[in-house]
Protein backbone atom coordinates (compact mmCIF):
# COMPACT_ATOMS: atom_id res chain seq x y z
CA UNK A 1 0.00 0.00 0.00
CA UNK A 2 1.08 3.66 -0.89
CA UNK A 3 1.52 5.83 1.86
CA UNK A 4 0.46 9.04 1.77
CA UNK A 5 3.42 11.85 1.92
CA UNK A 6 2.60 13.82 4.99
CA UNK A 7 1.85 10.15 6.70
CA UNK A 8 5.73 9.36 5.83
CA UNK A 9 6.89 12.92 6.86
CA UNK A 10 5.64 12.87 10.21
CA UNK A 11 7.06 9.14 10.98
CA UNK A 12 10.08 10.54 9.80
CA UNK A 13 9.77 13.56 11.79
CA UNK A 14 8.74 11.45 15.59
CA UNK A 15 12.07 9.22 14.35
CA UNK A 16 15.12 12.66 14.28
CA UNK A 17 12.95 14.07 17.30
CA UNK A 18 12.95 11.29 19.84
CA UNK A 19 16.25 10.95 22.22
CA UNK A 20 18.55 7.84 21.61
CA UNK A 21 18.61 5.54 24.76
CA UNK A 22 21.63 5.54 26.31
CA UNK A 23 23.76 2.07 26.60
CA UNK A 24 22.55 -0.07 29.53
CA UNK A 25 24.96 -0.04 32.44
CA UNK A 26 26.15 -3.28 32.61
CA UNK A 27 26.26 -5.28 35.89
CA UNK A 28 29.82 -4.54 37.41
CA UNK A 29 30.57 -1.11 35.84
CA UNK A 30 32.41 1.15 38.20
CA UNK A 31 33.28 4.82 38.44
CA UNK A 32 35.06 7.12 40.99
CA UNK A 33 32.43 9.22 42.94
CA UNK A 34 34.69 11.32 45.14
CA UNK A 35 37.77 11.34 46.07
CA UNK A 36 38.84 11.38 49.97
CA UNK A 37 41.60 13.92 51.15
CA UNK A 38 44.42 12.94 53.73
CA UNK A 39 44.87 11.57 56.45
CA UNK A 40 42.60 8.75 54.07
CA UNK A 41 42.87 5.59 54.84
CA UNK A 42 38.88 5.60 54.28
CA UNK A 43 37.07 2.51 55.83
CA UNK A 44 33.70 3.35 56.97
CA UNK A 45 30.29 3.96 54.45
CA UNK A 46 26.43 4.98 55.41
CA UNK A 47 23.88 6.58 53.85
CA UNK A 48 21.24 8.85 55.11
CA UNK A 49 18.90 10.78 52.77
CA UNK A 50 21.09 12.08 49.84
CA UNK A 51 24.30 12.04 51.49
CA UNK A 52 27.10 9.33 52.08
CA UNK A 53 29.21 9.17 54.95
CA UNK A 54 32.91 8.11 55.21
CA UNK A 55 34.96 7.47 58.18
CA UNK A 56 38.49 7.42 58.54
CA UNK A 57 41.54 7.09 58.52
CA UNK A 58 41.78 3.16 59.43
CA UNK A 59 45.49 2.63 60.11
CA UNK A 60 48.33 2.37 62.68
CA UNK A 61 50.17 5.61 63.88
CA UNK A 62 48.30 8.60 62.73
CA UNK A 63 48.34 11.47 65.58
CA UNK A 64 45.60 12.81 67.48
CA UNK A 65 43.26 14.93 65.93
CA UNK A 66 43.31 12.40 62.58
CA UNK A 67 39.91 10.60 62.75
CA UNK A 68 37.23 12.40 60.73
CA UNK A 69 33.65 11.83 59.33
CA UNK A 70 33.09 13.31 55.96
CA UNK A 71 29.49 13.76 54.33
CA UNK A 72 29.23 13.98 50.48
CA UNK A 73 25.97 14.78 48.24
CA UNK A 74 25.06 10.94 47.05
CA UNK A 75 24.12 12.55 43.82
CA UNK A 76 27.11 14.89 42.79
CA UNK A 77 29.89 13.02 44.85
CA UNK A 78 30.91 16.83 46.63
CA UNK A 79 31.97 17.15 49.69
CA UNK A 80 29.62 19.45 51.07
CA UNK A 81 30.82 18.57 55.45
CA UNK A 82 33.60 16.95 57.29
CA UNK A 83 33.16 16.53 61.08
CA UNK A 84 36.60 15.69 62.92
CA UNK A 85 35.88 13.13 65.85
CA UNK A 86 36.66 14.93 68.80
CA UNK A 87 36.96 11.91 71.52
CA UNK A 88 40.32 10.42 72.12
CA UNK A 89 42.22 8.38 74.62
CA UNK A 90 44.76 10.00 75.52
CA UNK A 91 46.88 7.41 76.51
CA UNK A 92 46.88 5.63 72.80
CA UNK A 93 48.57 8.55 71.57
CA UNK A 94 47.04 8.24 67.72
CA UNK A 95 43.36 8.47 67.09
CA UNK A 96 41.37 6.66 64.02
CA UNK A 97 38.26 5.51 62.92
CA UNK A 98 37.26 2.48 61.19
CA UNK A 99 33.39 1.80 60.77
CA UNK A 100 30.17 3.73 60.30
CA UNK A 101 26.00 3.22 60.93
CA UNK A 102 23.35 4.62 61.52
CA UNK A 103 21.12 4.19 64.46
CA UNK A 104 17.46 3.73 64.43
CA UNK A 105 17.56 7.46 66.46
CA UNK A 106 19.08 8.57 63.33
CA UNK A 107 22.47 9.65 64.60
CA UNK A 108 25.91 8.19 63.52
CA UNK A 109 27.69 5.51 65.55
CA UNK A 110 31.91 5.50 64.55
CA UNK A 111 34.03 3.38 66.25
CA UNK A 112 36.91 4.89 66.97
CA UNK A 113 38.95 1.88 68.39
CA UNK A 114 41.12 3.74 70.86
CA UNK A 115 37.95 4.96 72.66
CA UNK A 116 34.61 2.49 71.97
CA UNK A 117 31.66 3.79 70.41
CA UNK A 118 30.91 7.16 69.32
CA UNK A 119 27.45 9.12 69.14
CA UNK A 120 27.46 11.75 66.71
CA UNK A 121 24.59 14.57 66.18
CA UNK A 122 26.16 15.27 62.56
CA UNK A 123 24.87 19.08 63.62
CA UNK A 124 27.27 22.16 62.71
CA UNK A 125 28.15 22.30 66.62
CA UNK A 126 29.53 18.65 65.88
CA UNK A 127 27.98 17.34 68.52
CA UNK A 128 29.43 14.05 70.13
CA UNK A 129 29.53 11.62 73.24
CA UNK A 130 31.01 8.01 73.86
CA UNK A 131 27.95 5.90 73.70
CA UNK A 132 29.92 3.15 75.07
CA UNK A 133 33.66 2.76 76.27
CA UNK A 134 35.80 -0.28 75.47
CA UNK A 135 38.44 -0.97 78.07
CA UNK A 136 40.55 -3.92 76.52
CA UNK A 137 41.88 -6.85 78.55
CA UNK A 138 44.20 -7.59 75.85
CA UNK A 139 45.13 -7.14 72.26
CA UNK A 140 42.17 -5.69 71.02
CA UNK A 141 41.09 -3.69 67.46
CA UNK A 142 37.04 -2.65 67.35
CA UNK A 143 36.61 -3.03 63.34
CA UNK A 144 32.81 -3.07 62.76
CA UNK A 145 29.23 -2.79 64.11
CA UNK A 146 25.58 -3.55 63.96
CA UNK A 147 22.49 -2.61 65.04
CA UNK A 148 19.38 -5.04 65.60
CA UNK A 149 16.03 -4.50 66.13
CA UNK A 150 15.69 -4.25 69.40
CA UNK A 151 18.73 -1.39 69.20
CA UNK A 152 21.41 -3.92 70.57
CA UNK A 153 24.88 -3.10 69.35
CA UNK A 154 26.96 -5.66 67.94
CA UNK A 155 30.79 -4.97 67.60
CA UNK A 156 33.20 -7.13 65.97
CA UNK A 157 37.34 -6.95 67.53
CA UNK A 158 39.58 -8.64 65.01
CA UNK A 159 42.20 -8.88 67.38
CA UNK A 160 40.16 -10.27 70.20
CA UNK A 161 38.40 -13.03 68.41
CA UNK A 162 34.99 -11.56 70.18
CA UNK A 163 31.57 -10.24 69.49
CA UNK A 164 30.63 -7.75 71.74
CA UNK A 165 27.12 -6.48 72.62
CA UNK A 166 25.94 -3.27 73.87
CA UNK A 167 22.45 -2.92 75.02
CA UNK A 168 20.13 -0.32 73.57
CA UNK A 169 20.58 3.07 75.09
CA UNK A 170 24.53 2.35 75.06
CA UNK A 171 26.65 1.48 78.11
CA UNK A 172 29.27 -0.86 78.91
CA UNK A 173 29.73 -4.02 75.75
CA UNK A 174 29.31 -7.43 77.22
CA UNK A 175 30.91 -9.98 75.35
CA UNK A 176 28.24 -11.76 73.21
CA UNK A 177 29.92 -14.46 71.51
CA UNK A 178 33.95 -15.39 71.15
CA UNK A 179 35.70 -18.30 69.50
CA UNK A 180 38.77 -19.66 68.08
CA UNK A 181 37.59 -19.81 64.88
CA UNK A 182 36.73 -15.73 65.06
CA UNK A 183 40.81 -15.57 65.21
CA UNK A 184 42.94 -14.15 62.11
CA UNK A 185 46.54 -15.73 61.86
CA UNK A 186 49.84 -15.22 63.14
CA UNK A 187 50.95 -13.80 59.96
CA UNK A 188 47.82 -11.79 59.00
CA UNK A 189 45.89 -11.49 62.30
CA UNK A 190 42.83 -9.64 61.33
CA UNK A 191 40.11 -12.02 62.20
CA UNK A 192 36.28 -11.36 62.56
CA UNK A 193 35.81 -7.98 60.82
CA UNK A 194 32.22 -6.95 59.03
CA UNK A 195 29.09 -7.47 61.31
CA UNK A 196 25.51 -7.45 59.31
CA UNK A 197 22.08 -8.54 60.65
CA UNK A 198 20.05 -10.19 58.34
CA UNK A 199 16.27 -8.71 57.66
CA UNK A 200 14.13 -10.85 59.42
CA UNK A 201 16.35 -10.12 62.56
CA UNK A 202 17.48 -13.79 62.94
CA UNK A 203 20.78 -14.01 62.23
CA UNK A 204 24.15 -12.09 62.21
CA UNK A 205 26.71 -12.33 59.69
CA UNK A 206 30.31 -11.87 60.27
CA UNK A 207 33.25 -12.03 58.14
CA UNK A 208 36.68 -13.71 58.83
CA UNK A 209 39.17 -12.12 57.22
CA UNK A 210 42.05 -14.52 57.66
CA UNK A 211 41.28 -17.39 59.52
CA UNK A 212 44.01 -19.96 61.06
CA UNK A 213 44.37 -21.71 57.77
CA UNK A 214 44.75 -18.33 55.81
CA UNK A 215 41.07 -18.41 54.42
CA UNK A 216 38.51 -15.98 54.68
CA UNK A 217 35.20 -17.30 55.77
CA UNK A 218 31.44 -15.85 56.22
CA UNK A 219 29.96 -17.17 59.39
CA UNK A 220 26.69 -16.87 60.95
CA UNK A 221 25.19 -17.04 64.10
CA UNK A 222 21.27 -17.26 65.42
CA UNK A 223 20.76 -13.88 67.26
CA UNK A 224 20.02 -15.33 70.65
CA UNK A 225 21.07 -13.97 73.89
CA UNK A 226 24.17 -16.36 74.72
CA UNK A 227 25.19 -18.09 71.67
CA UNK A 228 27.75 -20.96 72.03
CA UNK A 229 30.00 -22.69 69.66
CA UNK A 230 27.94 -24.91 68.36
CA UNK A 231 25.99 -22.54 67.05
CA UNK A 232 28.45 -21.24 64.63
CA UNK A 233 27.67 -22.12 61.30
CA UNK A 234 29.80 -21.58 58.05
CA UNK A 235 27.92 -19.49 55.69
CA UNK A 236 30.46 -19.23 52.61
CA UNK A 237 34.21 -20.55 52.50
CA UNK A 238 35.93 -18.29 50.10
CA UNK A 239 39.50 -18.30 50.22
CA UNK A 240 42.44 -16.28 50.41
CA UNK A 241 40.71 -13.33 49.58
CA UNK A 242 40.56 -11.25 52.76
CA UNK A 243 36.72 -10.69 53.35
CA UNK A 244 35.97 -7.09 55.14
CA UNK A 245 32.53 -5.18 54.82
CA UNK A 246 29.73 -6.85 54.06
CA UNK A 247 25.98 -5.74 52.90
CA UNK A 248 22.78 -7.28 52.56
CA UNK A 249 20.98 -6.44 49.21
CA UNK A 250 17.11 -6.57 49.53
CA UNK A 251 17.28 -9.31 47.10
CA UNK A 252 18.92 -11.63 49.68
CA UNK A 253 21.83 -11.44 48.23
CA UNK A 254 24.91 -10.81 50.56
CA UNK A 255 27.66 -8.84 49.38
CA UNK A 256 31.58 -8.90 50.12
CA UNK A 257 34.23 -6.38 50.06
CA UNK A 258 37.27 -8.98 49.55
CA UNK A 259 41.07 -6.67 50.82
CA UNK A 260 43.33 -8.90 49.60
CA UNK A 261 41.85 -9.48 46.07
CA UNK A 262 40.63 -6.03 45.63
CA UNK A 263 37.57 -7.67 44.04
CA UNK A 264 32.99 -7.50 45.08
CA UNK A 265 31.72 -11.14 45.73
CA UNK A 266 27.96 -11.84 45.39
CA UNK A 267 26.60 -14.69 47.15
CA UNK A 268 23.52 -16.13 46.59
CA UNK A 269 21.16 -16.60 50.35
CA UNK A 270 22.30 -20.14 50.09
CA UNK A 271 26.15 -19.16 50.39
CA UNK A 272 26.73 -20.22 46.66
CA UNK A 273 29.03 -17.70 45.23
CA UNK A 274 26.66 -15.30 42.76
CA UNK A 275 29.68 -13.51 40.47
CA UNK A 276 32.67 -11.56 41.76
CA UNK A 277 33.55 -8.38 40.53
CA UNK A 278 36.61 -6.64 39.97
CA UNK A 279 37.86 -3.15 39.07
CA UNK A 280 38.59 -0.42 37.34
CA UNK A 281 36.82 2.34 38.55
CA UNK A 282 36.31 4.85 35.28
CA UNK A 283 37.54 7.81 36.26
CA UNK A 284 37.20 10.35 33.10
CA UNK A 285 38.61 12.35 31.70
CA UNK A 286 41.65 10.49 33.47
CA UNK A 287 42.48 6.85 33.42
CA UNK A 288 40.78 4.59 35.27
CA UNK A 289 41.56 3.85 38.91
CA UNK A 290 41.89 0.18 40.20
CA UNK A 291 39.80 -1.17 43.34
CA UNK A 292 43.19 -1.26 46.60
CA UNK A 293 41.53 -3.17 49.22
CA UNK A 294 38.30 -2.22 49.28
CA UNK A 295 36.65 -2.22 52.78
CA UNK A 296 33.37 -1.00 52.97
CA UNK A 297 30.09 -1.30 51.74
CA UNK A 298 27.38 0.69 51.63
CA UNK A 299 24.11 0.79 48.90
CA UNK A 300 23.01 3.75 47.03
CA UNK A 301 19.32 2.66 45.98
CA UNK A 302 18.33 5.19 43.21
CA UNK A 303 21.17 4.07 41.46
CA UNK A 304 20.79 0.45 42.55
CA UNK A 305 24.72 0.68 42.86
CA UNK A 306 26.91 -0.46 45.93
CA UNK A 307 29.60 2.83 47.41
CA UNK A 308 32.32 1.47 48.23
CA UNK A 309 35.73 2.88 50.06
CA UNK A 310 39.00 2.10 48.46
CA UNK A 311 41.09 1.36 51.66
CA UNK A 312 44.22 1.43 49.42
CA UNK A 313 46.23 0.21 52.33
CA UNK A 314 48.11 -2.95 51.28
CA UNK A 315 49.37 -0.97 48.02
CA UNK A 316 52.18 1.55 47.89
CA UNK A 317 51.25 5.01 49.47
CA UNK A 318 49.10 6.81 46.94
CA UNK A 319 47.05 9.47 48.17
CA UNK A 320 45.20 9.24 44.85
CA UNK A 321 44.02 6.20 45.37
CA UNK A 322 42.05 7.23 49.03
CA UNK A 323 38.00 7.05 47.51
CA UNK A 324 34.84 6.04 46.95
CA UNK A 325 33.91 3.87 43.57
CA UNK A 326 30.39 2.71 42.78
CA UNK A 327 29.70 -0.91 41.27
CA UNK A 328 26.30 -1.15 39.48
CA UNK A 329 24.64 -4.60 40.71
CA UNK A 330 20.88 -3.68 40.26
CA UNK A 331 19.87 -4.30 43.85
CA UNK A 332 19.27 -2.29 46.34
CA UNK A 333 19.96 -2.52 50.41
CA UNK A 334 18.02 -4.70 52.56
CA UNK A 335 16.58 -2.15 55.27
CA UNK A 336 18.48 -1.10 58.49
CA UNK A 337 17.22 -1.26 61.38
């Protein structure tokens, strides 16, 4: 059939004047999203509203006055506030801060491990109190922490092989659970390290960075009020890959920041390894940056993309290297408490 000229113009017309479709991100694409000034070292991630939080510097040494919290616009990647944690022993002479979360009273909770927990009001004053104090009985590093529904705190010490608890309100951390098999090695002796509850409150994951054998391991344990050992269960056996942060997405799905690979793993809520993703972070116009021991996870839902913090701490010093990349996975985060 013929068709009729202005029937052909105006197809060709709606054609020139409707937008190409951008290529689909594919699962595992990374970019930079900000950059993290000195002292670095960034470990901790949360997310609040349209802001991302990072907390740092996690290493040995740095002087007092080092441990900040930084707050960047989730949509532009700007720093737009930095709050410098205020609360130090003074008897540790250094200061640091490894891990980040949010409460259910909406404040931020940063361990700083020379001190315990911190309370922060994330209000221009910079508001902050030790919502509870950790007084060590031996070798001792606070890494990561976890709030359940009930508002108990669960900390994880890598050093100490322990779980601690603190009850809701804050106070002084009873031990909850401890075990040999929470220990790290002689040679590598960072043990349990991320803490996660899972979403129907019944469960709490923990990772094992390096375990006796030099393997990284996801545990689990029911979360009951005295756990014992033989309640421990092996979630996922992955390796020598040095397991840190992990996130639950609300698919189930549990992901792995992995320090000694520099690489994502996905695992499937059976503990069957999903995919693993690797770097480089696009970065343009500039090259692309590779993933250095990446420690933290936390999920940006409207891009249904994990932010993560490039530790960059087993790697030779490199200031450019201290950020935050994004990895698309098409999930999103399984609610906090």
């Amino acid at each position: 059939m013929k068709v009729p000229f202005p029937s052909l113009l105006a197809v060709l017309m709606l054609v020139l004047m409707t937008p190409s479709l951008a290529p689909a991100q594919g699962l595992g694409d990374s970019a930079v999203v900000a950059p993290v000034p000195l002292a670095g070292f960034p470990e901790g991630i949360a997310t609040r509203g349209n802001r991302f939080y990072v907390s740092g510097p996690a290493a040995f040494g740095l002087p007092p006055g080092s441990a900040y919290v930084q707050a960047y616009d989730i949509r532009t990647g700007s720093l737009e506030a930095t709050y410098p944690i205020t609360i130090t022993n003074p008897y540790a002479g250094m200061s640091a801060a490894s891990c980040a979360a949010f409460g259910p009273d909406g404040k931020l909770y940063v361990i700083e491990p020379y001190v315990g927990v911190i309370r922060m009001d994330l209000t221009p004053a910079n508001t902050q109190s030790v919502y509870s104090e950790f007084i060590p009985a031996g070798p001792s590093l606070l890494n990561d922490l976890a709030f359940d529904d009930e508002g108990n705190l669960y900390v994880t010490d890598s050093f100490a092989a322990t779980i601690y608890r603190v009850p809701a309100g804050g106070g002084a951390p009873v031990v909850w659970f401890t075990d040999p098999a929470l220990a790290g090695n002689p040679l590598i002796p960072f043990g349990v390290n991320g803490i996660r509850i899972d979403r129907n409150n019944r469960y709490a994951y923990v990772s094992v960075t390096v375990d006796s054998n030099m393997n990284g391991v996801i545990y689990r344990l029911p979360l009951v009020p005295n756990p014992v050992a033989e309640d421990l269960e092996v979630f996922a056996s992955l390796g020598f890959t040095g397991p840190d942060g992990i996130a639950f997405g609300k698919s189930g799905k549990l992901y792995v920041a992995e320090a000694l690979t520099s690489t994502i793993r996905v695992l499937n809520p059976d503990g069957s390894v999903n995919t693993v993703y690797s770097g480089p972070a696009q970065n343009p116009p500039g090259a692309p940056v590779p993933w250095a021991n990446p420690a933290n996870i936390a999920f940006d839902d409207q891009n249904r993309s994990l932010l993560v913090t490039n530790h960059a701490s087993l790697v030779s010093f490199d200031p450019d290297l201290f950020l935050v990349f994004d990895v698309f996975v098409d999930d999103k985060g399984s609610p906090l408490p």
